[in-house]
C-alpha atoms as a PDB file:
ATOM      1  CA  UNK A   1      10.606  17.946   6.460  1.00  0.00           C
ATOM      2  CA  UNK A   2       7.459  16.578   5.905  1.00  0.00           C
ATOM      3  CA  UNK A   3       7.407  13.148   4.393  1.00  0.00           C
ATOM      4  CA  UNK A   4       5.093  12.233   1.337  1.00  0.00           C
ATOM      5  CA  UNK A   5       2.733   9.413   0.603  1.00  0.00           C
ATOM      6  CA  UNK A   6       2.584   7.368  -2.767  1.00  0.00           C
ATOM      7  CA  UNK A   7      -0.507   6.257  -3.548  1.00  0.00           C
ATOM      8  CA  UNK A   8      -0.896   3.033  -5.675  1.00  0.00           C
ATOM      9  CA  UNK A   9      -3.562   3.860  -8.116  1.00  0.00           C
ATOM     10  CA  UNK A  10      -2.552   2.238 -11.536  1.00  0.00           C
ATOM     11  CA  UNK A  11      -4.547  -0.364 -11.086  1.00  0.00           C
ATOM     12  CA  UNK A  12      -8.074   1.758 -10.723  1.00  0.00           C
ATOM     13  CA  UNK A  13     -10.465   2.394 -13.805  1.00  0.00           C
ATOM     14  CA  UNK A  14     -10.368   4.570 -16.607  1.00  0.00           C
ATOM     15  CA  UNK A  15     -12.223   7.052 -14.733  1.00  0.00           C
ATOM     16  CA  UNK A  16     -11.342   7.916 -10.983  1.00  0.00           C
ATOM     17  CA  UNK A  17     -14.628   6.540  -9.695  1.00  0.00           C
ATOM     18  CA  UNK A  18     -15.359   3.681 -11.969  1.00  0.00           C
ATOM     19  CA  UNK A  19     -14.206   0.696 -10.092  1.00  0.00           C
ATOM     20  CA  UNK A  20     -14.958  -0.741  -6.495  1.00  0.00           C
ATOM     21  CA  UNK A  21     -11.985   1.226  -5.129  1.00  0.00           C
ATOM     22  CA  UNK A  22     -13.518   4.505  -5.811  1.00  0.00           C
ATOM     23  CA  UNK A  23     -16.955   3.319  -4.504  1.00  0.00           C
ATOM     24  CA  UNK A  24     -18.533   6.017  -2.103  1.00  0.00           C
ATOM     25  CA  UNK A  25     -18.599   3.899   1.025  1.00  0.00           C
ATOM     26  CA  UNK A  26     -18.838   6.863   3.965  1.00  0.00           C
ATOM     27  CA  UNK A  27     -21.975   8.581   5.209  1.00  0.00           C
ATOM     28  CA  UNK A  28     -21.426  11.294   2.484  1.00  0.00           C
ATOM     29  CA  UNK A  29     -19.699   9.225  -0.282  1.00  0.00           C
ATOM     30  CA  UNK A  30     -16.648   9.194   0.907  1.00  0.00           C
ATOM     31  CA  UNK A  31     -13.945   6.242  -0.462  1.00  0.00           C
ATOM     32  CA  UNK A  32     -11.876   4.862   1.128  1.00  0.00           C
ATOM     33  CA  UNK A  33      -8.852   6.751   0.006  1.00  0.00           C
ATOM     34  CA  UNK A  34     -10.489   9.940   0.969  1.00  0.00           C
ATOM     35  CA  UNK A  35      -9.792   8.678   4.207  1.00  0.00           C
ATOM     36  CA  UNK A  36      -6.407   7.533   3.599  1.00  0.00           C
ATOM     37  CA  UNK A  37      -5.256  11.284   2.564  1.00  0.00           C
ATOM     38  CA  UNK A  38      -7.396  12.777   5.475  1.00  0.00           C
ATOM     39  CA  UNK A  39      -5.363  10.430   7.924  1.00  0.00           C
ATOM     40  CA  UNK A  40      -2.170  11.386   6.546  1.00  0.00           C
ATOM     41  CA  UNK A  41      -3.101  15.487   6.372  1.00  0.00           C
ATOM     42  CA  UNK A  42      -3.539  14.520  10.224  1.00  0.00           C
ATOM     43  CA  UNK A  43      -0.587  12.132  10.944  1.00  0.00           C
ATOM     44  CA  UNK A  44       2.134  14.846   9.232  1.00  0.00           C
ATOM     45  CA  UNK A  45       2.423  13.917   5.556  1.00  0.00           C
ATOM     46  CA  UNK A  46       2.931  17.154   3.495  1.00  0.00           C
ATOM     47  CA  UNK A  47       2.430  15.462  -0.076  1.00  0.00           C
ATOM     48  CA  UNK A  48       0.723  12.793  -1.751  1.00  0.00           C
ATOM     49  CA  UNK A  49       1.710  11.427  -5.504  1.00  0.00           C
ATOM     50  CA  UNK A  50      -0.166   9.048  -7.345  1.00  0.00           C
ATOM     51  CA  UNK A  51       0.663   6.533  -9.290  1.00  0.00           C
ATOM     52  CA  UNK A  52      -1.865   6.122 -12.456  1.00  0.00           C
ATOM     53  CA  UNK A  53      -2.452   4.849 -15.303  1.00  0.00           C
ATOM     54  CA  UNK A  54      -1.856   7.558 -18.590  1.00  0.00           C
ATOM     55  CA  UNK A  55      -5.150   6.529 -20.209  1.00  0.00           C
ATOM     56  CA  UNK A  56      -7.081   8.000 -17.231  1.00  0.00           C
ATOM     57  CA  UNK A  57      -4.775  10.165 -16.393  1.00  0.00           C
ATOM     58  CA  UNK A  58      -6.368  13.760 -16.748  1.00  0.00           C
ATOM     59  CA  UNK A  59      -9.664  12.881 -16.039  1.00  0.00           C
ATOM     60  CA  UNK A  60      -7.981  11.350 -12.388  1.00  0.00           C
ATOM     61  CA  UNK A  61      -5.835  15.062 -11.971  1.00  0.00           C
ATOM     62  CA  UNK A  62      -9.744  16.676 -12.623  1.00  0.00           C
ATOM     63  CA  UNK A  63     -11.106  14.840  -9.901  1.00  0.00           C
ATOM     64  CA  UNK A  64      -8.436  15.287  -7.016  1.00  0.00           C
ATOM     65  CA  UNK A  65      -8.564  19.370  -7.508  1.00  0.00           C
ATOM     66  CA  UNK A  66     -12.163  19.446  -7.237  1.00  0.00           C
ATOM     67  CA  UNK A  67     -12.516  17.263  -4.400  1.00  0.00           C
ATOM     68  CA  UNK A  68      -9.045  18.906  -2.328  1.00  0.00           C
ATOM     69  CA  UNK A  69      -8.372  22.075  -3.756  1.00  0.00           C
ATOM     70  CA  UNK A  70      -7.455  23.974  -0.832  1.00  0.00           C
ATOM     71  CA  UNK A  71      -6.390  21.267   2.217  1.00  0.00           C
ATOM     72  CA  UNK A  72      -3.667  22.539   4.100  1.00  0.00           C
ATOM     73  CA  UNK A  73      -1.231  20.828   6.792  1.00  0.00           C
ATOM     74  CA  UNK A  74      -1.901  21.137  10.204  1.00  0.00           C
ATOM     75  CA  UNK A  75       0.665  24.029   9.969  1.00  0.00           C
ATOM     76  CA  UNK A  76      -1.350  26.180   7.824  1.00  0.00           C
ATOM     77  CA  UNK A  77       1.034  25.270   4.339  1.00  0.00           C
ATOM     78  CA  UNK A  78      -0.893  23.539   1.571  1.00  0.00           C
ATOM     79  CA  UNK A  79      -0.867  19.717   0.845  1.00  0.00           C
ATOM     80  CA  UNK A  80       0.194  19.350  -2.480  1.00  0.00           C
ATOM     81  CA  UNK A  81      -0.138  16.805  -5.441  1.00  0.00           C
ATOM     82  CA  UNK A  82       1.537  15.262  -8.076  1.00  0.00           C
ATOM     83  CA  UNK A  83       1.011  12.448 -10.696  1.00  0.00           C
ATOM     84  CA  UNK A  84       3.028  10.097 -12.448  1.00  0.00           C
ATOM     85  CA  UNK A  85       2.185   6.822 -14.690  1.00  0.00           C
ATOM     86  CA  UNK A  86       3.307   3.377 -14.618  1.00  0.00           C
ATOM     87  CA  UNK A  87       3.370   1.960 -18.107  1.00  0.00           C
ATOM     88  CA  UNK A  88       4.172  -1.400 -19.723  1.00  0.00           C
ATOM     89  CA  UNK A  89       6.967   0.284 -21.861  1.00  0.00           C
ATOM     90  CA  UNK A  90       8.492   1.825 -19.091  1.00  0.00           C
ATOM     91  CA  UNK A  91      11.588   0.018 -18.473  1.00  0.00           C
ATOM     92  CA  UNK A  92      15.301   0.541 -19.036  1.00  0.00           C
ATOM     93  CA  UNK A  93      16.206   1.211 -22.648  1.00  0.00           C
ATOM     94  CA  UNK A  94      18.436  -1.717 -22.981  1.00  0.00           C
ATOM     95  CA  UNK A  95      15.419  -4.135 -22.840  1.00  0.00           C
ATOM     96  CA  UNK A  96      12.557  -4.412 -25.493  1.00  0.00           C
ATOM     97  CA  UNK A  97       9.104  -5.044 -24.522  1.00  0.00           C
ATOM     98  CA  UNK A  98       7.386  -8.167 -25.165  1.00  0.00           C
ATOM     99  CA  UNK A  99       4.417  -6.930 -27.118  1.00  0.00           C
ATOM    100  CA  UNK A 100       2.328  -9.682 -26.714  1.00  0.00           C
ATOM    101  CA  UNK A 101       2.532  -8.715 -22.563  1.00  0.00           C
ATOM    102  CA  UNK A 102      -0.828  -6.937 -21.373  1.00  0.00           C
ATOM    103  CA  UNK A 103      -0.090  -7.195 -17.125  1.00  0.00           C
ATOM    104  CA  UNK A 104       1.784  -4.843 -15.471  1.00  0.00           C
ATOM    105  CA  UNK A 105       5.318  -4.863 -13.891  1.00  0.00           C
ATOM    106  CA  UNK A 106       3.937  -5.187 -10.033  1.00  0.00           C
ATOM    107  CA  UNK A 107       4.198  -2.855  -7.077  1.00  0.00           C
ATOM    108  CA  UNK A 108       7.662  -2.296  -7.016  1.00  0.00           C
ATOM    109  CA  UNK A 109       8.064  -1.331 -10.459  1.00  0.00           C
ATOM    110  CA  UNK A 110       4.911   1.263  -9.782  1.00  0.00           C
ATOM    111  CA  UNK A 111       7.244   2.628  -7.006  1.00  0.00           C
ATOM    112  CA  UNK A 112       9.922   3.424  -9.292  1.00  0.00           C
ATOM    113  CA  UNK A 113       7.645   5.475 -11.415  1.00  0.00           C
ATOM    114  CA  UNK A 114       7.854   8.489  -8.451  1.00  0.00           C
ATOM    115  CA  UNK A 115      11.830   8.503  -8.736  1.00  0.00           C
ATOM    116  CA  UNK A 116      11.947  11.615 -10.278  1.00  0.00           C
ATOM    117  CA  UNK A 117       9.581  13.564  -7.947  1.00  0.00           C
ATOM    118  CA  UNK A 118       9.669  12.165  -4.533  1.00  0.00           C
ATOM    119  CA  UNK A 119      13.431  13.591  -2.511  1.00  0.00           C
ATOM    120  CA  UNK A 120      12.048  13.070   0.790  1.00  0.00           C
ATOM    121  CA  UNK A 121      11.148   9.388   2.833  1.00  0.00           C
ATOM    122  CA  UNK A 122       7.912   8.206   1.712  1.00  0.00           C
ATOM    123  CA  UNK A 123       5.565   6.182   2.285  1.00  0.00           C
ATOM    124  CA  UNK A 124       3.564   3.359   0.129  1.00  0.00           C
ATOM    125  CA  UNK A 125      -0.010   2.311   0.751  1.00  0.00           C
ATOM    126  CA  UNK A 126      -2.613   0.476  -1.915  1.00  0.00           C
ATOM    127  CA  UNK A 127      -5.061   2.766  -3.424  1.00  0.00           C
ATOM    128  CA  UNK A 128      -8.020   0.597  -2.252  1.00  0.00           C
ATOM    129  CA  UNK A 129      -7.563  -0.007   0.968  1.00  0.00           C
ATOM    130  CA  UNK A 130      -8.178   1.633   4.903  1.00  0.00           C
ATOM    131  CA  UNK A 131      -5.189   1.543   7.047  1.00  0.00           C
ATOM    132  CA  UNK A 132      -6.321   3.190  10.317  1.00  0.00           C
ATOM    133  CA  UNK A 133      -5.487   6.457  11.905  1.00  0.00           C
ATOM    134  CA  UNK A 134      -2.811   5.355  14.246  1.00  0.00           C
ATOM    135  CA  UNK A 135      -1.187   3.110  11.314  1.00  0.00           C
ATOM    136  CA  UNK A 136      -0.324   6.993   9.450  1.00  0.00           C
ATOM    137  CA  UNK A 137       1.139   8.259  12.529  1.00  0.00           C
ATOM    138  CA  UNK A 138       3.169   5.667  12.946  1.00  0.00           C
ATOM    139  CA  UNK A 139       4.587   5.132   9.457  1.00  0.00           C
ATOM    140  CA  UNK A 140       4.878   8.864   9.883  1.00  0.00           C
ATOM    141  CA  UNK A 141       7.135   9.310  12.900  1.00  0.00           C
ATOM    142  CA  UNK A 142       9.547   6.431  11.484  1.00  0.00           C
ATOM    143  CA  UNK A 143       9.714   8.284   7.971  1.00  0.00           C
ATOM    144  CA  UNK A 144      10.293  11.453  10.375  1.00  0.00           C
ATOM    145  CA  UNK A 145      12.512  10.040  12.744  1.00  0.00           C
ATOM    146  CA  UNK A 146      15.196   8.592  10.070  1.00  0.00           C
ATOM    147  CA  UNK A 147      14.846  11.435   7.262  1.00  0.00           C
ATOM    148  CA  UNK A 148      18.645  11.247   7.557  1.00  0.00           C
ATOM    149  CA  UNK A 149      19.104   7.263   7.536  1.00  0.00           C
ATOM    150  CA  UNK A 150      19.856   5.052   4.523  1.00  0.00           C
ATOM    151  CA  UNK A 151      19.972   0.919   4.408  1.00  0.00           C
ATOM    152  CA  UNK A 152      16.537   1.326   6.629  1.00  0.00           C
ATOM    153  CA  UNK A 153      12.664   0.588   5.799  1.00  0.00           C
ATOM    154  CA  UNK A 154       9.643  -0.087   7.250  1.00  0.00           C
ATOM    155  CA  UNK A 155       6.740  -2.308   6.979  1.00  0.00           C
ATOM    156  CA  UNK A 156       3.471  -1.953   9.047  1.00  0.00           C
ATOM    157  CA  UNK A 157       2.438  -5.234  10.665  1.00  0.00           C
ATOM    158  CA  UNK A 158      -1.721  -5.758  11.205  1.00  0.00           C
ATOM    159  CA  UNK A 159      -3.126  -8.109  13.162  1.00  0.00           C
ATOM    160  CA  UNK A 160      -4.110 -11.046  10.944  1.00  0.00           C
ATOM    161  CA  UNK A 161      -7.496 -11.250  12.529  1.00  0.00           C
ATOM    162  CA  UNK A 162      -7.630  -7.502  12.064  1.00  0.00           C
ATOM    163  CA  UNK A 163      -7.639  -8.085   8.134  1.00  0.00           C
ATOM    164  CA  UNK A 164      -9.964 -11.145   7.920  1.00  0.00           C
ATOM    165  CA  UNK A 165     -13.163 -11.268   5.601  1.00  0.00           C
ATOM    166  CA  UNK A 166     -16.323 -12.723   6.879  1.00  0.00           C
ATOM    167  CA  UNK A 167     -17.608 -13.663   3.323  1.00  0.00           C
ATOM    168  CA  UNK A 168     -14.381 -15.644   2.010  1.00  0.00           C
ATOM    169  CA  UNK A 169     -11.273 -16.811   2.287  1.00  0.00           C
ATOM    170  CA  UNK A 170      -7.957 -14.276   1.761  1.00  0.00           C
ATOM    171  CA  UNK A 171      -4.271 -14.249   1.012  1.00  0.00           C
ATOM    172  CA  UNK A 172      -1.826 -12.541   3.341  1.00  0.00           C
ATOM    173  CA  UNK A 173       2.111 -12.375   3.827  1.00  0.00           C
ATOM    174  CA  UNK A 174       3.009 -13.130   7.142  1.00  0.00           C
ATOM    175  CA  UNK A 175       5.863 -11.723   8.784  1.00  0.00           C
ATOM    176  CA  UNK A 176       8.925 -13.093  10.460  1.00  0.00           C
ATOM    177  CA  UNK A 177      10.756 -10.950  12.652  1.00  0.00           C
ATOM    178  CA  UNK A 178      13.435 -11.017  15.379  1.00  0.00           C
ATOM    179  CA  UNK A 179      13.375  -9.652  19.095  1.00  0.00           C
ATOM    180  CA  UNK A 180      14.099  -6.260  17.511  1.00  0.00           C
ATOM    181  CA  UNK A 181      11.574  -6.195  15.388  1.00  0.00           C
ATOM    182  CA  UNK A 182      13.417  -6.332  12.138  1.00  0.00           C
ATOM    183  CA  UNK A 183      11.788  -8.575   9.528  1.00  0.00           C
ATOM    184  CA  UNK A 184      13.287 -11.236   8.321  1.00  0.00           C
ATOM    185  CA  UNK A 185      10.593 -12.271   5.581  1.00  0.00           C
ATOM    186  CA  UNK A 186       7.518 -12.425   4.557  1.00  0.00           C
ATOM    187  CA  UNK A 187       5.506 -15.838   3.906  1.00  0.00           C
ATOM    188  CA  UNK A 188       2.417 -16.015   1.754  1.00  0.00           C
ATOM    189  CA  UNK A 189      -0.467 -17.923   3.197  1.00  0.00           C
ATOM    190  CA  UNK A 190      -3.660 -18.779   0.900  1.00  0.00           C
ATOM    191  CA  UNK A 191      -7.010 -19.921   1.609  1.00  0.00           C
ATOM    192  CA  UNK A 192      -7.003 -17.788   5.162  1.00  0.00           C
ATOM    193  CA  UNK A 193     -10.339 -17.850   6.840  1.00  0.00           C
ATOM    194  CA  UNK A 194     -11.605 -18.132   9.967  1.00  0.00           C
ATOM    195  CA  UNK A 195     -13.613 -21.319  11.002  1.00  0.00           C
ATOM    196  CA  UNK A 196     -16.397 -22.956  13.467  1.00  0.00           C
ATOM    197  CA  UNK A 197     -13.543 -23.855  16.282  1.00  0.00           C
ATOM    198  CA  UNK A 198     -12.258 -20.467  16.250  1.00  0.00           C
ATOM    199  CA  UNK A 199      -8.725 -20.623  14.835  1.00  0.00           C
ATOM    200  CA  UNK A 200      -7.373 -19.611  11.646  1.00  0.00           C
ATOM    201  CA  UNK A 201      -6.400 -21.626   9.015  1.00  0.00           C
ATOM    202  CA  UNK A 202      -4.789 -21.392   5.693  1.00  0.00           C
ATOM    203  CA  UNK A 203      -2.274 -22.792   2.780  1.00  0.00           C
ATOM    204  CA  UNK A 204       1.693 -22.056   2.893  1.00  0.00           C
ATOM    205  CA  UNK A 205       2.629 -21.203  -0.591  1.00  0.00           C
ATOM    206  CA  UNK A 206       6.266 -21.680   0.491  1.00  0.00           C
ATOM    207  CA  UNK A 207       6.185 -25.323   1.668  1.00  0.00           C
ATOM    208  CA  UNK A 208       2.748 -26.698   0.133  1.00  0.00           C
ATOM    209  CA  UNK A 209       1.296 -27.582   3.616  1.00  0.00           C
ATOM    210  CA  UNK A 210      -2.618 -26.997   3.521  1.00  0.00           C
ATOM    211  CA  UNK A 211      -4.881 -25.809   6.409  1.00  0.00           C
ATOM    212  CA  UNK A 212      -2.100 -24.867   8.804  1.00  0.00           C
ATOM    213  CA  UNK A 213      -3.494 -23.135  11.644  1.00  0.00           C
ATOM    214  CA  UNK A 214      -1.960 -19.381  11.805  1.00  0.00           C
ATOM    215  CA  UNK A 215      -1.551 -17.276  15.569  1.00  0.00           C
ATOM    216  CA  UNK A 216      -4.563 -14.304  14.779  1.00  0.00           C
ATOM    217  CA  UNK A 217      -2.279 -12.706  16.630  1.00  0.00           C
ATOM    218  CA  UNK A 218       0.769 -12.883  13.805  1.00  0.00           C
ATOM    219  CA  UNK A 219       1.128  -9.668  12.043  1.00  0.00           C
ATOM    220  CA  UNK A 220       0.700  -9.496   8.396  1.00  0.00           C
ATOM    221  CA  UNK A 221       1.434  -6.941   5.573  1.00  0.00           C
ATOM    222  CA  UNK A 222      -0.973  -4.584   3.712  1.00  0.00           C
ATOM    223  CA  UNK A 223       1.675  -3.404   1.841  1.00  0.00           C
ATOM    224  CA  UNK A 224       1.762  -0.175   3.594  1.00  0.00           C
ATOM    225  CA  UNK A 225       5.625   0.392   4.025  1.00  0.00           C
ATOM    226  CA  UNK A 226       8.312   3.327   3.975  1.00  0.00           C
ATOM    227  CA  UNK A 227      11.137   4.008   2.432  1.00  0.00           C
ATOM    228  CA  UNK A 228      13.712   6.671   2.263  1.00  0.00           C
ATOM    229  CA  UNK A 229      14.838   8.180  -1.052  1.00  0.00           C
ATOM    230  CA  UNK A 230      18.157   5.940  -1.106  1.00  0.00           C
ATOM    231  CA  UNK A 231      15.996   3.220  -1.977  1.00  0.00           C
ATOM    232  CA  UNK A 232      15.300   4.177  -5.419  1.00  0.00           C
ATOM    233  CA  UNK A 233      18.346   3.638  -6.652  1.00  0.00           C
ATOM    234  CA  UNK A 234      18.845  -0.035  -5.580  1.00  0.00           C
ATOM    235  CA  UNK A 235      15.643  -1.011  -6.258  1.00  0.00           C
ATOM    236  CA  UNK A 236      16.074   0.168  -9.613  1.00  0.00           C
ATOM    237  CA  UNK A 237      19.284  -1.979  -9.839  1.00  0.00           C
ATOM    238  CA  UNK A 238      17.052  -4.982  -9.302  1.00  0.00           C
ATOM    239  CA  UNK A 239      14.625  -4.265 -11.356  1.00  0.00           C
ATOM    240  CA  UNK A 240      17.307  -4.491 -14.310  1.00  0.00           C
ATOM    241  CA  UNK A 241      18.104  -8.692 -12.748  1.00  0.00           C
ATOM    242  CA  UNK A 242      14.057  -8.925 -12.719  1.00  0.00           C
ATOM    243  CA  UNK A 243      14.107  -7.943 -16.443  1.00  0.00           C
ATOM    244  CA  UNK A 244      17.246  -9.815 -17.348  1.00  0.00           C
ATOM    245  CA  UNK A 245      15.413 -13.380 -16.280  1.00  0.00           C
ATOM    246  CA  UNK A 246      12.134 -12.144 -17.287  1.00  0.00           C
ATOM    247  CA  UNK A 247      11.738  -9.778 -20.302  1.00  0.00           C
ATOM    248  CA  UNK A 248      10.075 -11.786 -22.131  1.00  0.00           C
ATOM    249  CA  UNK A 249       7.449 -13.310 -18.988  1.00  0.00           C
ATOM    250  CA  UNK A 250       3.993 -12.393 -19.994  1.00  0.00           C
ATOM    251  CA  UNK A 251       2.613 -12.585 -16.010  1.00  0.00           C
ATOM    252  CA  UNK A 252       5.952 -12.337 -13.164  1.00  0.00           C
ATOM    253  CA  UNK A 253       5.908  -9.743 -11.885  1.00  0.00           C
ATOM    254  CA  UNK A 254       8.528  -7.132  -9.770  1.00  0.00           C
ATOM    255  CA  UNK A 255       6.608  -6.719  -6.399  1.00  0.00           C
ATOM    256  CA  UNK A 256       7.612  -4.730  -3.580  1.00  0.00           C
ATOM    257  CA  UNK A 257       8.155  -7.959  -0.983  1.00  0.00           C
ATOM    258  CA  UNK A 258      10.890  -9.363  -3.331  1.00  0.00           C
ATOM    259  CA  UNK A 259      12.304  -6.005  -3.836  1.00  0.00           C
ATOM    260  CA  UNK A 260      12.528  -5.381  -0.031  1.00  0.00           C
ATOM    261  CA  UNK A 261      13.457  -9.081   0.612  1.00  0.00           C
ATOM    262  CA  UNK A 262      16.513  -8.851  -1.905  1.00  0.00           C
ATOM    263  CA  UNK A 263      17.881  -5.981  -0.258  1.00  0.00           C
ATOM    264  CA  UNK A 264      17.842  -7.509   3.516  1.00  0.00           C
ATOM    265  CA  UNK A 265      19.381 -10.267   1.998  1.00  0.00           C
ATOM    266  CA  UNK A 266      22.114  -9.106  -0.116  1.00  0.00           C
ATOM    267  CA  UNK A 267      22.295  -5.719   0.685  1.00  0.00           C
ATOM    268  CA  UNK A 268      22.396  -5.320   4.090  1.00  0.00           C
ATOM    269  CA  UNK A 269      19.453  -3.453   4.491  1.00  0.00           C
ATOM    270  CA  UNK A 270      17.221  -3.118   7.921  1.00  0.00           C
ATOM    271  CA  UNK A 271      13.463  -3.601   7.682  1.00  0.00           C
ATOM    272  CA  UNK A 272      11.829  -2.275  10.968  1.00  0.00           C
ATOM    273  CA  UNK A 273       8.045  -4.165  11.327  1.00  0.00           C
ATOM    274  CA  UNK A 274       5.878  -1.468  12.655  1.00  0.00           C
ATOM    275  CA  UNK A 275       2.991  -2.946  14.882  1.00  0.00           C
ATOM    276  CA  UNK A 276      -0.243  -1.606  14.721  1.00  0.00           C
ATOM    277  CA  UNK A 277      -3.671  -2.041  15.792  1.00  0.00           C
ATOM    278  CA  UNK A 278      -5.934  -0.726  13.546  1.00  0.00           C
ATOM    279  CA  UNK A 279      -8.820  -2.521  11.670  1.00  0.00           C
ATOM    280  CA  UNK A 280      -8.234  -2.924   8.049  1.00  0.00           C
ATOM    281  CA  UNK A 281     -11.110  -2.222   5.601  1.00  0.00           C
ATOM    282  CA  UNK A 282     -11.253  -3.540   2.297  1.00  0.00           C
ATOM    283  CA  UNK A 283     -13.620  -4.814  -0.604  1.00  0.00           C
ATOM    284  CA  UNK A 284     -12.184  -8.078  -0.933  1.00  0.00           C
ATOM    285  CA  UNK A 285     -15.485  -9.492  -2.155  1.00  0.00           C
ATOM    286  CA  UNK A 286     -18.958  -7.619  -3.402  1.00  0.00           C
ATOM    287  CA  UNK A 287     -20.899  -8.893  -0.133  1.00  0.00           C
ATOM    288  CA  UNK A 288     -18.056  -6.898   2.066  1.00  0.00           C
ATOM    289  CA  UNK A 289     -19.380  -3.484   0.930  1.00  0.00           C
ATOM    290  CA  UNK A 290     -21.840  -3.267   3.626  1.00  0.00           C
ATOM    291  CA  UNK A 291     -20.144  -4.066   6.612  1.00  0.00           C
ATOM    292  CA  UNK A 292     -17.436  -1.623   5.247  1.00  0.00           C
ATOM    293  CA  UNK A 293     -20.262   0.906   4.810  1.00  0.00           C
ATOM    294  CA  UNK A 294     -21.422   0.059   8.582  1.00  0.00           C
ATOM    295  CA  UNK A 295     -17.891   0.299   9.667  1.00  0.00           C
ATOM    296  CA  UNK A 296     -17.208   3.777   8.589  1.00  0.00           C
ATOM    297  CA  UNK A 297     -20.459   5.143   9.753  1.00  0.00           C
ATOM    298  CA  UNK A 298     -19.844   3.818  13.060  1.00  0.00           C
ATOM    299  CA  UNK A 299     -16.421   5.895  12.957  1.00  0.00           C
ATOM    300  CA  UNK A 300     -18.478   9.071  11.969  1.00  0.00           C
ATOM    301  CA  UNK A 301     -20.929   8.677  14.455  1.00  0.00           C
ATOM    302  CA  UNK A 302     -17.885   8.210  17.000  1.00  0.00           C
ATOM    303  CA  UNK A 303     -16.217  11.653  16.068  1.00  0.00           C
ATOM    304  CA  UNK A 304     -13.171   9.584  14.649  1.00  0.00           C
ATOM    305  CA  UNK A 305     -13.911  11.225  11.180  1.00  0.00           C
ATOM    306  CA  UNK A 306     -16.427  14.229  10.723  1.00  0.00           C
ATOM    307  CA  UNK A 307     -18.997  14.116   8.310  1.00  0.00           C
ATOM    308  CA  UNK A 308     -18.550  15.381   5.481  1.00  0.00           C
ATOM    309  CA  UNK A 309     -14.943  14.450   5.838  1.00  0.00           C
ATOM    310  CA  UNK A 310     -13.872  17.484   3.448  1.00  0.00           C
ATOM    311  CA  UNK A 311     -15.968  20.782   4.536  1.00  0.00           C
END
């Protein structure tokens, strides 16, 4: 069993390439979710599916068989693809669509898209960002490791001062966890920037305080997590209570936190918080792209990555 990763794409441009997630940032043009699939070819994943958007939908399919027509596992069978779309319409037939709503349903709807074609544990990363080798093998040997388990997830924890920008503040969800490791939410600080004393600071959305100072230390989540298939089911079932109190909302959205946080606390389930150390990468703001650019020449010149990534 190999497990597969779902790829969070909806929100990219009408072209694959057209927006800041699809910028070439390696030595040879790379983006950054070239390197996401080459770390996962490497860490054990078998399959990726995307989640897009329909109105870019072929043009997306064009691009991913030209660029990794022929990549095969580290066992010699080939990595495979498949696409699905997240839509505004896409919701349970009992519930009629508020035309006048233009945003999306959130993460966790986007998830629910892949019902139909993902059987084995997966995992879910953003589109647009760099998670680190290590992060994939570790996400991977959990998905591997409980391919037979149900009522379980994961999360993978970074650093907070692993995720920081240098040219403005950021948002993060910090997570609270227990001795074992199993999370027990996740909080969402604002504002979160590092200043002239050294220390962190930022805004708890939950209780209002402002400039709290924050452990660098305290992991956060990229929303890089994994799931088994059970999961699919349930998170459907909330979906339909999301709907229900907001079917006619123009902006809330269903997002994978409050999914995940709904089943610890009603459900029962178990939601392991996976430490890692790797750096994130990210184009948070324009005047990131070239120390992102710096950083992933520096890996090339290491050997972490060859160059070109795809020969």
């Amino acid at each position: 069993m190999k497990p597969t990763l779902l790829v969070l794409a909806a929100g990219m441009g009408s072209r694959y390439g057209g927006l800041k997630q699809m910028d070439g940032l390696g030595p040879n043009g790379e983006t950054i979710i070239d390197y996401s699939i080459y770390d996962a070819v490497a860490a054990g994943f078998g399959k990726v599916v995307y989640i897009v958007r329909n109105a870019f939908l072929d043009a997306f399919k064009e691009t991913v068989r030209q660029k990794y027509s022929g990549i095969t596992c580290p066992d010699g069978t080939p990595f495979t693809f498949e696409f699905v779309t997240q839509e505004l319409d896409k919701i349970p037939s009992r519930f009629t669509l508020n035309p006048e709503r233009q945003k999306p349903w959130g993460t966790a709807h986007a998830v629910l898209m892949a019902k139909d074609v993902i059987k084995e544990p997966f995992a879910v990363i953003n589109g647009d960002d760099y998670y680190g080798k290590s992060s994939f093998r570790i996400l991977a040997d959990w998905l591997i490791a409980h391919k037979d388990s149900k009522g379980r997830c994961a999360i993978v924890g970074f650093e907070l001062d692993n995720t920081l920008s240098e040219n403005g503040t950021v948002s993060r969800g910090i997570c609270s966890y227990d001795s074992d490791m199993k999370l027990g939410n996740i909080t969402e600080f604002l504002n979160i920037g590092k200043e002239a004393d050294g220390n962190v600071y930022g805004d708890n959305s939950s209780t209002g305080e402002t400039h709290v100072r924050i452990e660098g230390t305290n992991l956060c989540s990229m929303n890089m997590w994994g799931f088994t298939p059970d999961y699919f089911e349930l998170s459907e079932r909330i979906f339909g209570e999301f709907l229900e109190e907001n079917i006619n909302e123009l902006k809330k959205e269903f997002y994978i936190p409050f999914a995940v946080d709904t089943l610890i606390h009603r459900e029962g389930y178990s939601c392991e918080v996976l430490s890692t150390d790797s750096r994130w990468f990210g184009v948070t703001f324009k005047e990131d792209r070239p120390g992102v650019v710096a950083k992933f020449a520096e890996l090339a010149q290491q050997g972490v990555y060859p160059t070109p990534l795809w020969k």
